[in-house]
Protein backbone atom coordinates (compact mmCIF):
# COMPACT_ATOMS: atom_id res chain seq x y z
CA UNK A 1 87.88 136.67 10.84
CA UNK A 2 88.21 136.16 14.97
CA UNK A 3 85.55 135.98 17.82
CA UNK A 4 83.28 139.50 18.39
CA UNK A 5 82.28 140.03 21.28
CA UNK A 6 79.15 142.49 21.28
CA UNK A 7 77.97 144.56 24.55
CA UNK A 8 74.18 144.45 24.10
CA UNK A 9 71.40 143.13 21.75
CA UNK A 10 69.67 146.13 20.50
CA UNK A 11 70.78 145.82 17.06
CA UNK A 12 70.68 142.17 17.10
CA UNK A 13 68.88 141.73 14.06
CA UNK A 14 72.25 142.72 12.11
CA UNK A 15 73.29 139.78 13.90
CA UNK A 16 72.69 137.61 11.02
CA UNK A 17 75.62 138.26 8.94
CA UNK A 18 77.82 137.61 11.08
CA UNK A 19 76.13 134.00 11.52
CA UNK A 20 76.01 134.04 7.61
CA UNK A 21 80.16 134.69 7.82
CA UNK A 22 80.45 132.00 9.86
CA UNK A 23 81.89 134.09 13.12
CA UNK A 24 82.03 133.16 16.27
CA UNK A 25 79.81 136.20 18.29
CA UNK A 26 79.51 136.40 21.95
CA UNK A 27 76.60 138.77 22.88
CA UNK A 28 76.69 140.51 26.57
CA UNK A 29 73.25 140.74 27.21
CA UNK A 30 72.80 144.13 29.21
CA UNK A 31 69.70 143.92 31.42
CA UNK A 32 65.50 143.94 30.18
CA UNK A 33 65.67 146.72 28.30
CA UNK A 34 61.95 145.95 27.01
CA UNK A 35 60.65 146.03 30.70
CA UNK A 36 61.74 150.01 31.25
CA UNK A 37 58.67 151.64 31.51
CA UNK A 38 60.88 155.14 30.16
CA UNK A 39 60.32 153.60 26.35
CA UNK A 40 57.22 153.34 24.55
CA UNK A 41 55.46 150.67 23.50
CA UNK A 42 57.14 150.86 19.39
CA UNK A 43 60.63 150.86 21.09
CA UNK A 44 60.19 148.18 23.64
CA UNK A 45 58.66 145.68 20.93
CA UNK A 46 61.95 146.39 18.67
CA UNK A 47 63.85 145.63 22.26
CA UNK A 48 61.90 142.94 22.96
CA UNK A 49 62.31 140.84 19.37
CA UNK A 50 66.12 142.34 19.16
CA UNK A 51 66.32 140.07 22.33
CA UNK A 52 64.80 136.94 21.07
CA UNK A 53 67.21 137.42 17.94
CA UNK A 54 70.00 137.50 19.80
CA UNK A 55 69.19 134.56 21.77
CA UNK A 56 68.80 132.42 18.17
CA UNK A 57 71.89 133.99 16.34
CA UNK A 58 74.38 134.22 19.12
CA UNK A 59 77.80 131.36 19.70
CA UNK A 60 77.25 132.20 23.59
CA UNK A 61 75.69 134.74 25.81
CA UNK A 62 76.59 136.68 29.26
CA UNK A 63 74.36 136.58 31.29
CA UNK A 64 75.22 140.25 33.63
CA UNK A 65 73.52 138.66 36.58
CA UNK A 66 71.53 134.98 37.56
CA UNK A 67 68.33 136.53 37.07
CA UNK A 68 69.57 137.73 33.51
CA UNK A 69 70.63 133.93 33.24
CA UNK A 70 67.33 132.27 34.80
CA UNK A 71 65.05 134.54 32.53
CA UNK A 72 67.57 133.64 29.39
CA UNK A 73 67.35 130.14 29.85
CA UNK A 74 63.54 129.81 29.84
CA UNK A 75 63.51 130.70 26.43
CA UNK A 76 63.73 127.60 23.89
CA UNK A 77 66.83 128.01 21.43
CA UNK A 78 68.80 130.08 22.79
CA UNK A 79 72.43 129.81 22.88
CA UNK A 80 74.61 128.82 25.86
CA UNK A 81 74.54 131.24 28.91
CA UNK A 82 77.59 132.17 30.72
CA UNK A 83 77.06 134.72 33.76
CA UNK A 84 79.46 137.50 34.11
CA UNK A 85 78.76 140.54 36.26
CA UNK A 86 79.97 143.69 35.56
CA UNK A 87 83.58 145.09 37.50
CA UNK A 88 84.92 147.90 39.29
CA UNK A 89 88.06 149.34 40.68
CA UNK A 90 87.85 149.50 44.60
CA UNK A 91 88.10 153.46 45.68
CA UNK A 92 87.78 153.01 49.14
CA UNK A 93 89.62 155.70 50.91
CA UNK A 94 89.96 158.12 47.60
CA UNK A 95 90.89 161.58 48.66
CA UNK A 96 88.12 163.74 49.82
CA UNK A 97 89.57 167.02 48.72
CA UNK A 98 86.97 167.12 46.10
CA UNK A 99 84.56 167.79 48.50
CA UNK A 100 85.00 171.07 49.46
CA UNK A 101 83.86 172.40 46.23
CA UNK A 102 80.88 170.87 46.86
CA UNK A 103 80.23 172.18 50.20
CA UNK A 104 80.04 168.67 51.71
CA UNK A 105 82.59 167.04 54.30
CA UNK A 106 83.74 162.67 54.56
CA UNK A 107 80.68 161.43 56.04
CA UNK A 108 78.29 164.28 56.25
CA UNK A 109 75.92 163.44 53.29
CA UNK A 110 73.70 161.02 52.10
CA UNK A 111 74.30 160.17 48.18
CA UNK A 112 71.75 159.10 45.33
CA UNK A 113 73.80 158.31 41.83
CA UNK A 114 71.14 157.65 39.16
CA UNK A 115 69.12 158.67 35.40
CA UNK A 116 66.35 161.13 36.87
CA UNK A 117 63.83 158.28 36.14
CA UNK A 118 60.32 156.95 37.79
CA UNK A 119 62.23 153.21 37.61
CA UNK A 120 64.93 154.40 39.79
CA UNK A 121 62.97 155.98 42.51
CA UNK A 122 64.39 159.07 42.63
CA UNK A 123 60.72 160.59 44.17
CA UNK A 124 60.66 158.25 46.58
CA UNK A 125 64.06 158.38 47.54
CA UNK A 126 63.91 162.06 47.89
CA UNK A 127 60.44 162.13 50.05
CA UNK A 128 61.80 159.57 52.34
CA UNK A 129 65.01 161.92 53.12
CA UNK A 130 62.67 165.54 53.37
CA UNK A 131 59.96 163.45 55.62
CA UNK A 132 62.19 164.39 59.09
CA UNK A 133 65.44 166.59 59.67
CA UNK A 134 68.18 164.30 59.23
CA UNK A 135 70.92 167.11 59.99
CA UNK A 136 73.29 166.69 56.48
CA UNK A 137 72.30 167.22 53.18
CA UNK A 138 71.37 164.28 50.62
CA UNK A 139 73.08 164.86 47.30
CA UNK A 140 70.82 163.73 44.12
CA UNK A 141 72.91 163.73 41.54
CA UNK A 142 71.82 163.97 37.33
CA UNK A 143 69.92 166.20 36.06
CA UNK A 144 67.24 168.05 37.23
CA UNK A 145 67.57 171.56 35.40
CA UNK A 146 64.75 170.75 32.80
CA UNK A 147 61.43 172.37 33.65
CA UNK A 148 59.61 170.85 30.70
CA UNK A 149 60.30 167.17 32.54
CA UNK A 150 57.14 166.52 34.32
CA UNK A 151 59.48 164.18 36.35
CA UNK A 152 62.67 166.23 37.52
CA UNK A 153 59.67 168.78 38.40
CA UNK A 154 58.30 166.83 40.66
CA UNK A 155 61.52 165.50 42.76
CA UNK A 156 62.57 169.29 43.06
CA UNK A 157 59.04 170.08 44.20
CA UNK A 158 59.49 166.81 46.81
CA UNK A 159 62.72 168.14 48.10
CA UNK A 160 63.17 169.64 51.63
CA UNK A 161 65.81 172.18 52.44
CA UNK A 162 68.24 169.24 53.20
CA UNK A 163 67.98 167.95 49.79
CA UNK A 164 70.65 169.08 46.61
CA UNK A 165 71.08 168.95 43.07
CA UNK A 166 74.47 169.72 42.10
CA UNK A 167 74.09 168.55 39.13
CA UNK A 168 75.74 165.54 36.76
CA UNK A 169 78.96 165.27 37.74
CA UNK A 170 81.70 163.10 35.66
CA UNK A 171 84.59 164.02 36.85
CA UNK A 172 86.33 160.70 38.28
CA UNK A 173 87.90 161.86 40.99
CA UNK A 174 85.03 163.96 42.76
CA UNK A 175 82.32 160.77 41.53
CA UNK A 176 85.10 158.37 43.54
CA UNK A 177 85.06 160.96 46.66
CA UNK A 178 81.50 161.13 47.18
CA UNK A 179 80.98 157.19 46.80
CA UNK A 180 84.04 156.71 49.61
CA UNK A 181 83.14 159.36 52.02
CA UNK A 182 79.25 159.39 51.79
CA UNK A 183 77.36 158.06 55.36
CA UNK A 184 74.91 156.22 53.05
CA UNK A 185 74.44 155.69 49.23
CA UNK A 186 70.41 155.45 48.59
CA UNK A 187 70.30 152.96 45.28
CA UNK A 188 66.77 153.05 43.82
CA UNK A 189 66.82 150.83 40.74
CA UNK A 190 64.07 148.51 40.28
CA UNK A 191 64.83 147.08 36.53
CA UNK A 192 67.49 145.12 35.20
CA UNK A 193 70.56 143.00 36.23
CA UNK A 194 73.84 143.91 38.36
CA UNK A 195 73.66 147.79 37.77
CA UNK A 196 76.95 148.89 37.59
CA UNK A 197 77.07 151.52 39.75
CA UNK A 198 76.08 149.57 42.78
CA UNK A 199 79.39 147.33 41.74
CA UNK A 200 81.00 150.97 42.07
CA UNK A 201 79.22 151.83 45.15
CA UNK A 202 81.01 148.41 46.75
CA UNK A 203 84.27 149.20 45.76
CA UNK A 204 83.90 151.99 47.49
CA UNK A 205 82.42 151.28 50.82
CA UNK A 206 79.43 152.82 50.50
CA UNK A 207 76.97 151.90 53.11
CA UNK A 208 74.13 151.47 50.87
CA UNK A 209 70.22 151.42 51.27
CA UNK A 210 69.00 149.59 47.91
CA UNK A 211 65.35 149.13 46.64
CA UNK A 212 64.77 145.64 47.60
CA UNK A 213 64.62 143.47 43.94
CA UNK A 214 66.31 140.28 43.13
CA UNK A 215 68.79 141.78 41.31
CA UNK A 216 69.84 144.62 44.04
CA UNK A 217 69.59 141.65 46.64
CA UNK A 218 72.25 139.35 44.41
CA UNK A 219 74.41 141.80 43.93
CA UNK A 220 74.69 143.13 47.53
CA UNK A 221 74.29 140.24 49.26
CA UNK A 222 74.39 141.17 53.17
CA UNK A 223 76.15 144.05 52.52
CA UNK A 224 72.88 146.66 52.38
CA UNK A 225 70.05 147.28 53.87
CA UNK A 226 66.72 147.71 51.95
CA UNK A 227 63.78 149.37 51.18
CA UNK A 228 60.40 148.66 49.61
CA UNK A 229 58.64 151.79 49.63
CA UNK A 230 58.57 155.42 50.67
CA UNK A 231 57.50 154.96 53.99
CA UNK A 232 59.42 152.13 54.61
CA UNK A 233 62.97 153.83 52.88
CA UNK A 234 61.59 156.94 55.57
CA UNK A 235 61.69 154.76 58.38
CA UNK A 236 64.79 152.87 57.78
CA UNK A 237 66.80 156.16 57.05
CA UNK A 238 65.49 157.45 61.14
CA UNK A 239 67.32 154.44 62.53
CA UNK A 240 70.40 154.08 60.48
CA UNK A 241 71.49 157.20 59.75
CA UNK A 242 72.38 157.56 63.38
CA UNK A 243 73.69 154.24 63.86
CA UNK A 244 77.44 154.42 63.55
CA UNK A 245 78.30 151.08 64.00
CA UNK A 246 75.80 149.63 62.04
CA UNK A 247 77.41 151.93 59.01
CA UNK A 248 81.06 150.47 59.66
CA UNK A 249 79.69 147.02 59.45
CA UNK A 250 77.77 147.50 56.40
CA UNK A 251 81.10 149.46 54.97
CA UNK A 252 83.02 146.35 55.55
CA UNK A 253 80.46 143.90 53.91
CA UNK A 254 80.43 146.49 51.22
CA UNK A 255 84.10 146.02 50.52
CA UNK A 256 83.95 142.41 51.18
CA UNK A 257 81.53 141.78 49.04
CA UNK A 258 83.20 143.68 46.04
CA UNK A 259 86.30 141.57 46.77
CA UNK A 260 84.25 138.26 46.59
CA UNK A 261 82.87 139.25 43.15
CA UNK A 262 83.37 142.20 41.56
CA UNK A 263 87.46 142.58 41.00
CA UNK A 264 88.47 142.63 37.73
CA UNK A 265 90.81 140.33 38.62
CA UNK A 266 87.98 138.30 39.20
CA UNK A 267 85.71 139.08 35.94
CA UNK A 268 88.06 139.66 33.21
CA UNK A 269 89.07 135.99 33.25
CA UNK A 270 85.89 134.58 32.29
CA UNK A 271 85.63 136.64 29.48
CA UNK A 272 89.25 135.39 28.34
CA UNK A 273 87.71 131.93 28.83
CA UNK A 274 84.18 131.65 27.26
CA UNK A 275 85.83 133.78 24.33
CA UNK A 276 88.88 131.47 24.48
CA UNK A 277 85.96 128.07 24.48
CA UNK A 278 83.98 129.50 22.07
CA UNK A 279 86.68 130.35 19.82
CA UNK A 280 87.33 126.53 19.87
CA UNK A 281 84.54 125.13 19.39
CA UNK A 282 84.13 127.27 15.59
CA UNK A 283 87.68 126.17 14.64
CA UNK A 284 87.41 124.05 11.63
């Protein structure tokens, strides 16, 4: 009875008995999990073949991003593709009172939102900021409390005096306040398809300096600049962090760019119709 709709494959080979039943079964595809270098090699097999499944005993899939799509579509029978980023609610402007308790004021910090992971570039992130006095504080947020992590170890022991972990923070309001009134987001993911919160990160304005990748560059557009290494994030962050104007302009492509794709005015609606087409096309 009805459509599902399922948000990601890892379970896919359950998937079965709902082709068995006869349902119509959308499947949002979710990015390569099997590429993340985090899992071992037992887990990203399962990922991997979960994938394929899903491609076989799916009505239709979403594609989160072109790339997702392109890399779909290669494969031979697999269902029809439909490519749907993620949303997000635009925050520009959310009120910075939040702030204070983190010792921070609109525009006097640099921001880095992301799973204390090698495939987000945390490290590299964090040398580039301690490699010269920038004069504000770069907030890394997650955490990094865990001694036994070889990782989080390492990006503390990276981390100049103008680097700080506050911690994960979940509160909406303060996570909306620091996206708005940050000078410049750093974005670091390497893997997978339109990351969510880079969606979030142009909803609010944030000036961002991404890890250059196909899937950053789609989802930014012109609205970032970008980095391919250390050195090179290093270098970029002397010359913009300085450069007022050039922060404005990428703040308006940010919000521009959010408003071209990413409402949920805009993204809703295609789920309504490819669950709406596929619906039809199982009616008896």
């Amino acid at each position: 009875g009805g459509t599902l709709l399922t948000l990601g494959y890892n379970t896919a080979a359950f998937f079965v008995l709902h082709r068995w039943a006869g349902r119509p079964h959308v499947v949002n595809m979710d990015g390569l999990e099997w590429r993340r270098p985090k899992w071992g090699r037992p887990v990203r097999a399962w990922l991997y073949a979960n994938a394929w499944l899903a491609g076989w005993l799916a009505s239709a899939l979403v594609a989160d991003h072109p790339e997702i799509a392109r890399l779909l579509g290669a494969r031979p029978g697999t269902a029809p593709i439909a490519t749907i980023p993620y949303g997000a609610d635009r925050t520009a402007g959310a009120d910075p009172s939040p702030l204070t308790a983190l010792g921070v004021e609109p525009g006097g910090f640099g921001l880095a939102i992301a799973r204390s992971e090698p495939e987000n570039s945390i490290l590299e992130m964090v040398r580039a900021w301690s490699a010269a006095p920038r004069g504000l504080p770069l907030l890394v947020l997650g955490e990094y409390g865990d001694s036994r992590n070889a990782y989080q170890r390492r990006v503390r022991e990276a981390a100049g005096a103008e680097v700080r972990f506050p911690g994960a923070i979940y509160d909406p309001a303060s996570v909306a306040a620091l996206r708005a009134h940050a000078r410049l987001h750093l974005h670091g993911h390497t893997v997978g398809g339109t990351n969510p919160s880079l969606v979030e990160a142009l909803g609010a304005g944030s000036p961002t300096l991404a890890h250059d990748n196909v899937f950053n560059r789609w989802v930014v557009g012109h609205a970032a600049r970008f980095f391919s290494g250390e050195r090179h994030c290093a270098d970029v962050l002397d010359s913009l962090l300085g450069d007022a104007p050039a922060l404005a302009a990428l703040r308006e492509a940010a919000l521009a760019r959010h408003a071209e794709a990413f409402t949920w005015d805009r993204v809703l609606p295609r789920y309504e119709r490819l669950l709406l087409e596929v619906t039809a096309a199982h009616a008896p």
